[in-house]
C-alpha atoms as a PDB file:
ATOM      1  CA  UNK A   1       0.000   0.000   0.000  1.00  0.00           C
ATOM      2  CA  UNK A   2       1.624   3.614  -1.156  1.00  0.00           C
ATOM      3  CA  UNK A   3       2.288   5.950   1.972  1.00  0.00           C
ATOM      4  CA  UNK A   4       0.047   9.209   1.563  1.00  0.00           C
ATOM      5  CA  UNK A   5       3.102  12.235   2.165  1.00  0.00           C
ATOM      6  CA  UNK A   6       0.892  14.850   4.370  1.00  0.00           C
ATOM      7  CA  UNK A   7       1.310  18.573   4.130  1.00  0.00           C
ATOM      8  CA  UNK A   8       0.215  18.691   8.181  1.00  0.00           C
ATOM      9  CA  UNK A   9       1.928  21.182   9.967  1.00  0.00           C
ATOM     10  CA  UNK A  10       3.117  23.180   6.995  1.00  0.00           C
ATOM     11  CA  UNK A  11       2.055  26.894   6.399  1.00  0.00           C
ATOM     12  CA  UNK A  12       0.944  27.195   2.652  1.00  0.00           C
ATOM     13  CA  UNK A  13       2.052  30.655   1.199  1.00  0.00           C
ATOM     14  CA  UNK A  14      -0.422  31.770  -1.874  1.00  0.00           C
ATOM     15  CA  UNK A  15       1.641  32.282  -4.678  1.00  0.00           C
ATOM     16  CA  UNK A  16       1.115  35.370  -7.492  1.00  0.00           C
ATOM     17  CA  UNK A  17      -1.191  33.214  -9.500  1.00  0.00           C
ATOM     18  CA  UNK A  18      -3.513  33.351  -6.983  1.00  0.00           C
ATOM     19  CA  UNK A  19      -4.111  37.162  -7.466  1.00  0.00           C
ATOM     20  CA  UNK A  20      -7.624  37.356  -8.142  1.00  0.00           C
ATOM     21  CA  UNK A  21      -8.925  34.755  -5.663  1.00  0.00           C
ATOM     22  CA  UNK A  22      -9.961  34.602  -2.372  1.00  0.00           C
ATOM     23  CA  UNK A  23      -6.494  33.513  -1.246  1.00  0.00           C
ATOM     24  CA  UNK A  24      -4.391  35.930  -2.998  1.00  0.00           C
ATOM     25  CA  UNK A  25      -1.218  36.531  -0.203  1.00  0.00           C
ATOM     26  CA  UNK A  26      -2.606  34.214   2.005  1.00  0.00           C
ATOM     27  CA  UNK A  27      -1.285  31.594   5.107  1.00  0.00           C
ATOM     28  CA  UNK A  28      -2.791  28.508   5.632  1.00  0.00           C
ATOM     29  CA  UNK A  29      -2.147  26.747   8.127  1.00  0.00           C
ATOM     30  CA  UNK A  30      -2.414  22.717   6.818  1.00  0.00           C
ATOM     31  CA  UNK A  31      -4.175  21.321   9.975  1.00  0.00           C
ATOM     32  CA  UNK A  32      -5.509  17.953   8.474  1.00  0.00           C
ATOM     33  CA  UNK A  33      -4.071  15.988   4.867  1.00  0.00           C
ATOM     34  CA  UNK A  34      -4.207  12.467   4.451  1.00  0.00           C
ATOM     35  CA  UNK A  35      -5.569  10.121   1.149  1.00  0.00           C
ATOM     36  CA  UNK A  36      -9.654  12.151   1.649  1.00  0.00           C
ATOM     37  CA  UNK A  37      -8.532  15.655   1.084  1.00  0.00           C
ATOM     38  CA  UNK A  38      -7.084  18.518   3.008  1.00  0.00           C
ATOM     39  CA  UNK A  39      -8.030  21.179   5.870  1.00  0.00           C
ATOM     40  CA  UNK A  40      -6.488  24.454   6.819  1.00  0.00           C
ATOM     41  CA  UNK A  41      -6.795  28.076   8.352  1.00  0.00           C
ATOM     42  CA  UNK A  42      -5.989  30.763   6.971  1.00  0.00           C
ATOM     43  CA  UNK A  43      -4.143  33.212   9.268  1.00  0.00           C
ATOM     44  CA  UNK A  44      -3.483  36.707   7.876  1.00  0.00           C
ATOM     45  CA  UNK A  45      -7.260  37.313   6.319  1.00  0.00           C
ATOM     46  CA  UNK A  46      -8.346  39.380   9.416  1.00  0.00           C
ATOM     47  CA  UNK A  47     -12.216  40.450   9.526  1.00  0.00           C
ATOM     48  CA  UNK A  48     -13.964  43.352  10.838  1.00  0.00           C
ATOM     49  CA  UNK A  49     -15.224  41.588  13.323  1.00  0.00           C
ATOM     50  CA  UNK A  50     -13.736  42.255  17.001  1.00  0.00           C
ATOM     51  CA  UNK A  51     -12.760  39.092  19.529  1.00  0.00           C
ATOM     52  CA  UNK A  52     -15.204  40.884  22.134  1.00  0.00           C
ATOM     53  CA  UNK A  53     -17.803  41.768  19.584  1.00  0.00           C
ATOM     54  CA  UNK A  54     -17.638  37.960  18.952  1.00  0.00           C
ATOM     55  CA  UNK A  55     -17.975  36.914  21.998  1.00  0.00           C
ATOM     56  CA  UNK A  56     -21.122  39.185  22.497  1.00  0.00           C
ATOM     57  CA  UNK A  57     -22.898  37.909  20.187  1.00  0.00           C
ATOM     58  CA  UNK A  58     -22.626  34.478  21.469  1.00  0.00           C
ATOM     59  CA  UNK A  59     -23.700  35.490  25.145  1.00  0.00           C
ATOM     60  CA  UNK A  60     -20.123  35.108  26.607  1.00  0.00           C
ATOM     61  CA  UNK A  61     -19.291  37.300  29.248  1.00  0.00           C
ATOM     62  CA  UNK A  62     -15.813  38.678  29.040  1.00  0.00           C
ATOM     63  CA  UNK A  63     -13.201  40.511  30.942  1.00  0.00           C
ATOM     64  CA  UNK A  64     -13.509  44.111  30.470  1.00  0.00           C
ATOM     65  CA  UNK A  65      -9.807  43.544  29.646  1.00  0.00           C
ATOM     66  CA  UNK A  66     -10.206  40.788  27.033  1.00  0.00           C
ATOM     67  CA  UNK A  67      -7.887  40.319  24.132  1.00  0.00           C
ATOM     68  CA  UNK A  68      -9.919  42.504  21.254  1.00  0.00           C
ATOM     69  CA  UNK A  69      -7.941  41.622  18.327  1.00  0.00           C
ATOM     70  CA  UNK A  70      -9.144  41.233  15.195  1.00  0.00           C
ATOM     71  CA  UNK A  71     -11.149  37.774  13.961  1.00  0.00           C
ATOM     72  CA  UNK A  72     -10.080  36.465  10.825  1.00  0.00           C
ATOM     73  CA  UNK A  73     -11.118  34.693   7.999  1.00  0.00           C
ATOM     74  CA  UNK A  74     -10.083  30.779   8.212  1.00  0.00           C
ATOM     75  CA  UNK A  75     -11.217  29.966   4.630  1.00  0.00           C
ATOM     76  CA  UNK A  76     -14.475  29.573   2.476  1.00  0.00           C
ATOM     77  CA  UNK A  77     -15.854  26.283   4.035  1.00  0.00           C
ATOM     78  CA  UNK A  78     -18.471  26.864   6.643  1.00  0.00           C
ATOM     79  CA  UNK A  79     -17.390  30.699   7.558  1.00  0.00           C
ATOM     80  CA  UNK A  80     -20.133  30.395  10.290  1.00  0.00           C
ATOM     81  CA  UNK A  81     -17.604  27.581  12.087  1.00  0.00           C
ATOM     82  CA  UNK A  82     -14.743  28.885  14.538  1.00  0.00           C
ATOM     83  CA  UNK A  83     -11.728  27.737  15.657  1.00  0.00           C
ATOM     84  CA  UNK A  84      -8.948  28.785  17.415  1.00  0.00           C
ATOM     85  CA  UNK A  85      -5.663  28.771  17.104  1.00  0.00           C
ATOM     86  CA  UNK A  86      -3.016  28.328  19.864  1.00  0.00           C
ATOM     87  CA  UNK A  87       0.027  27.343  21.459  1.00  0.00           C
ATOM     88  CA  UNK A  88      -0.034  25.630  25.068  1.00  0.00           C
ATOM     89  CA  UNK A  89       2.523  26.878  27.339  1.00  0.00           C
ATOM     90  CA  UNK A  90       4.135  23.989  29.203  1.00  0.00           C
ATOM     91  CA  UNK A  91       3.024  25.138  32.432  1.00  0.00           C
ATOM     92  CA  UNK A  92      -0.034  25.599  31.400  1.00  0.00           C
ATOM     93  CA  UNK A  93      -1.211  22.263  29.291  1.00  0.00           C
ATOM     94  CA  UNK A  94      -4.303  22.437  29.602  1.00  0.00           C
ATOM     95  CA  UNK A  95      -6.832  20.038  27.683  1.00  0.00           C
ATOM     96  CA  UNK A  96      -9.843  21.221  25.158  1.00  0.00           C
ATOM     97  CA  UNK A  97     -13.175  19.042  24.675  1.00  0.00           C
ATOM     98  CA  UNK A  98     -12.592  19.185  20.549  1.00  0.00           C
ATOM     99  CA  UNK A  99      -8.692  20.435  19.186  1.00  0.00           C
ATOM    100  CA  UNK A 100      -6.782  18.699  17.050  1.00  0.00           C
ATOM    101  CA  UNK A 101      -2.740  18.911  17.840  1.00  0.00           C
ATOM    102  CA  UNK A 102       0.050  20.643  15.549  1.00  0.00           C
ATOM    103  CA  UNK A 103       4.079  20.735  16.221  1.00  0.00           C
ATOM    104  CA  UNK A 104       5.011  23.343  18.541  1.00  0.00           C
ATOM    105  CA  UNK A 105       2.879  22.759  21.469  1.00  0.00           C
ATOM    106  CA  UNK A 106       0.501  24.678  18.385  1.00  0.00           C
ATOM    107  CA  UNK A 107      -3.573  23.162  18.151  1.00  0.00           C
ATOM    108  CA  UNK A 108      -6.455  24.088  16.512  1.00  0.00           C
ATOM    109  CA  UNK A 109      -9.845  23.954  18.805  1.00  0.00           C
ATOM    110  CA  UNK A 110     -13.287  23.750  18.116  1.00  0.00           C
ATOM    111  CA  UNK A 111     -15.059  23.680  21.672  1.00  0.00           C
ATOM    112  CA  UNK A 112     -16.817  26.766  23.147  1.00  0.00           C
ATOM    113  CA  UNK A 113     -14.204  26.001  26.529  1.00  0.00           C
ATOM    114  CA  UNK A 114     -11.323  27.647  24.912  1.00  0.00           C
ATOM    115  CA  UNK A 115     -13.808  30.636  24.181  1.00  0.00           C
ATOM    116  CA  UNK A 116     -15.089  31.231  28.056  1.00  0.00           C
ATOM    117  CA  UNK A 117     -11.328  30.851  28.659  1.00  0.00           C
ATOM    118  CA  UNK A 118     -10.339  33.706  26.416  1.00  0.00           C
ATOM    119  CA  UNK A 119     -13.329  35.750  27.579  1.00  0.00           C
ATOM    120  CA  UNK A 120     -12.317  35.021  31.222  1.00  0.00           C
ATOM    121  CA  UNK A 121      -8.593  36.163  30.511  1.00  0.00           C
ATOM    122  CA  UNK A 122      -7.283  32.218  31.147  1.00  0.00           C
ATOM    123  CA  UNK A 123      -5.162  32.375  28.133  1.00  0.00           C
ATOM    124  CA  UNK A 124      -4.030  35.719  26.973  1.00  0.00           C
ATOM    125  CA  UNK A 125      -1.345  34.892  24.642  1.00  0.00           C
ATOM    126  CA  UNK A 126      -0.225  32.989  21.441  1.00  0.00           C
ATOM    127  CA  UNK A 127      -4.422  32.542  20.503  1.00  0.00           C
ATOM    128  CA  UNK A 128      -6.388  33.991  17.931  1.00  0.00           C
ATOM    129  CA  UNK A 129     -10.251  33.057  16.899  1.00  0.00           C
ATOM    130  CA  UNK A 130     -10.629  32.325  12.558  1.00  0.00           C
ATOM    131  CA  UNK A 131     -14.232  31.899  10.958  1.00  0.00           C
ATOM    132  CA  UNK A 132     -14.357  29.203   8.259  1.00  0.00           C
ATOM    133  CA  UNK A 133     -11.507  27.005   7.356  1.00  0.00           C
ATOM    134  CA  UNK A 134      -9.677  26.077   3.810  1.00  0.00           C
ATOM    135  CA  UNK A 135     -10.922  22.432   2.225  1.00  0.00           C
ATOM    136  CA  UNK A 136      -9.020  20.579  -0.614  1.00  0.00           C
ATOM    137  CA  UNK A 137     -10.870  17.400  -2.026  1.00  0.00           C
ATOM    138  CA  UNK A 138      -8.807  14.110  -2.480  1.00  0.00           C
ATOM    139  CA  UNK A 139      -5.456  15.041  -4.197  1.00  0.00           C
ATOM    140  CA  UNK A 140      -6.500  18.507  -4.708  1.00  0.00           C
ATOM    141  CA  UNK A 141      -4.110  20.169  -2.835  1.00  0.00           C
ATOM    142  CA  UNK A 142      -1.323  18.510  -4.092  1.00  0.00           C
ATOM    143  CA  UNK A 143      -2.393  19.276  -7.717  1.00  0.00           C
ATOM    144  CA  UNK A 144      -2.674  23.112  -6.485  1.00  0.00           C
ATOM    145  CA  UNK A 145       0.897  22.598  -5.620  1.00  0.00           C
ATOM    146  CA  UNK A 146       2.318  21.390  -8.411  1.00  0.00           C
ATOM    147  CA  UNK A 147       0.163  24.026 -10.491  1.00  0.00           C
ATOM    148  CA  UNK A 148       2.585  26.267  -8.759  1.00  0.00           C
ATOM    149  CA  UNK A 149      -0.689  27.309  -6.292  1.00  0.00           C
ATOM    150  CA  UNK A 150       0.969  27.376  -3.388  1.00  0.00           C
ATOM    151  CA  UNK A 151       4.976  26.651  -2.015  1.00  0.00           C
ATOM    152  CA  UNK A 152       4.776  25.125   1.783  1.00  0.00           C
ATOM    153  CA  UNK A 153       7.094  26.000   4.722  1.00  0.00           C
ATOM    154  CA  UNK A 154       7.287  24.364   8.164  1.00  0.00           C
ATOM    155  CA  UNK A 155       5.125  25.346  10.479  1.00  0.00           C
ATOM    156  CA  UNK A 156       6.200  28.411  12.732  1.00  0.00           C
ATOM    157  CA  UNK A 157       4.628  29.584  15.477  1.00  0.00           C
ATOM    158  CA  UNK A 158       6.570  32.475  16.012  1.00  0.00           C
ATOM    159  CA  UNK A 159       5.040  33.389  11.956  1.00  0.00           C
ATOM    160  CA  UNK A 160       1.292  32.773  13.661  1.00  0.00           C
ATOM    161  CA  UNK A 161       1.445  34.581  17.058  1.00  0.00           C
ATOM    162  CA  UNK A 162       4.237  37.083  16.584  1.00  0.00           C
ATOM    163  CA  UNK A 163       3.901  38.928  13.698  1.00  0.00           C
ATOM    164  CA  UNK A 164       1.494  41.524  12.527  1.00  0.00           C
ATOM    165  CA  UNK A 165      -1.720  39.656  10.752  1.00  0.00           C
ATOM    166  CA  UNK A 166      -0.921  42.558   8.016  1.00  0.00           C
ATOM    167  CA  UNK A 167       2.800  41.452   7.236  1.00  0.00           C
ATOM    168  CA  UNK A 168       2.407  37.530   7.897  1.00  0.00           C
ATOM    169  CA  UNK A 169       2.707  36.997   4.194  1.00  0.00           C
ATOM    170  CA  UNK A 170       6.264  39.171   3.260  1.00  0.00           C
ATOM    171  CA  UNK A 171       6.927  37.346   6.263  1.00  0.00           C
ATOM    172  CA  UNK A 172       7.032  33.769   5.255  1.00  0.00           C
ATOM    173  CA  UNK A 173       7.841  34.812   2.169  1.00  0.00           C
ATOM    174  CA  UNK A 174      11.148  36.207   2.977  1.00  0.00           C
ATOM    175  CA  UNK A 175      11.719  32.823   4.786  1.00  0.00           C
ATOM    176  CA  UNK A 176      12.504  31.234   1.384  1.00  0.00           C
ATOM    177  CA  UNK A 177      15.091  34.060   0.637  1.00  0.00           C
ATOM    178  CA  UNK A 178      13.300  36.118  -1.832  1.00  0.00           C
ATOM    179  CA  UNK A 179      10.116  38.518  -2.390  1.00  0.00           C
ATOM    180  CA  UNK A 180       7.419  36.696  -3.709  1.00  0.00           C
ATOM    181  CA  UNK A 181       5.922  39.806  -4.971  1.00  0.00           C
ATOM    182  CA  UNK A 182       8.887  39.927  -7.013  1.00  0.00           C
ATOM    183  CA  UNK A 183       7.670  36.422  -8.658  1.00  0.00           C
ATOM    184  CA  UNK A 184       5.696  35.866 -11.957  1.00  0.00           C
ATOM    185  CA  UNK A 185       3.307  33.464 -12.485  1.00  0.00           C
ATOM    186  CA  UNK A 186       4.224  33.135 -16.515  1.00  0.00           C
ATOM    187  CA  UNK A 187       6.797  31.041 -18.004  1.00  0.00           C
ATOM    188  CA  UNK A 188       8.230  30.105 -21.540  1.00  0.00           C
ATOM    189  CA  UNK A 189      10.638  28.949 -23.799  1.00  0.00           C
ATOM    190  CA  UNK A 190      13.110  31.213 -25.773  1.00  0.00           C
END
């Protein structure tokens, strides 16, 4: 039986082709990619939708001194969904009813605990809340990829929770050693 290669735990970085879509410049972050089809968050789409206002409108008290950073825009799929993104410190492992685990002490969560958590100021850092995720069908991602869609790096948490949502992309793009702006999408022959 061939091994499926996975592209779990990899950031995806849109390439210029991808100019007039919905990920033009984006991150993904691969969560899930085996033989049925791939799922991932996109993490530098941000919304104009507030952490608090969020958690208003889903009758969650907060902390007058809650995190209010921006929501963003995990993908196309089911933009009603959330999740949130975060690394566990190693003091403070705590466990979630519904996450699924990344490298880097780094997991994705589905579970409304993690929300009265952040509303409650019990994790402050190294978290941010995405609507809607990023779906590939069965070997649709890695046909993107070799379409030149997308290039992958290795997952890197300081990428997700220490940069700017704004400059996430020149980022990881400057992690290869060039500009991807730079790049064209066009080839030929001479």
């Amino acid at each position: 039986m061939k091994k499926h290669f996975s592209f779990k735990n990899q950031l995806l970085i849109a390439m210029p082709i991808l100019n007039d879509s919905e990920f033009n410049q984006s991150i993904t972050v691969i969560c899930e990619h085996n033989e049925h089809g791939a799922m991932g968050i996109v993490v530098n789409n941000a919304l104009k939708l507030s952490t608090t206002t969020l958690l208003e409108q889903m009758d969650i008290p907060f902390q007058t001194n809650c995190s209010n950073q921006a929501v963003l825009s995990g993908g196309p799929v089911q933009p009603d969904r959330g999740f949130v993104v975060h690394r566990s410190k190693h003091e403070n492992k705590r466990t979630w009813k519904s996450s699924i685990q990344l490298e880097d002490n780094i997991a994705i969560t589905t579970s409304a605990d993690i929300l009265h958590a952040i509303a409650s100021e019990e994790i402050v850092d190294d978290v941010f809340i995405a609507l809607g995720y990023a779906g590939w069908g069965p070997g649709q991602l890695e046909q993107e990829i070799i379409a030149n869609n997308w290039i992958n790096i290795p997952l890197d948490a300081d990428l997700l929770f220490n940069t700017k949502i704004e400059s996430r992309w020149q980022q990881a793009s400057k992690k290869l050693g060039f500009d991807m702006s730079q790049l064209s999408y066009y080839s030929g022959n001479a």
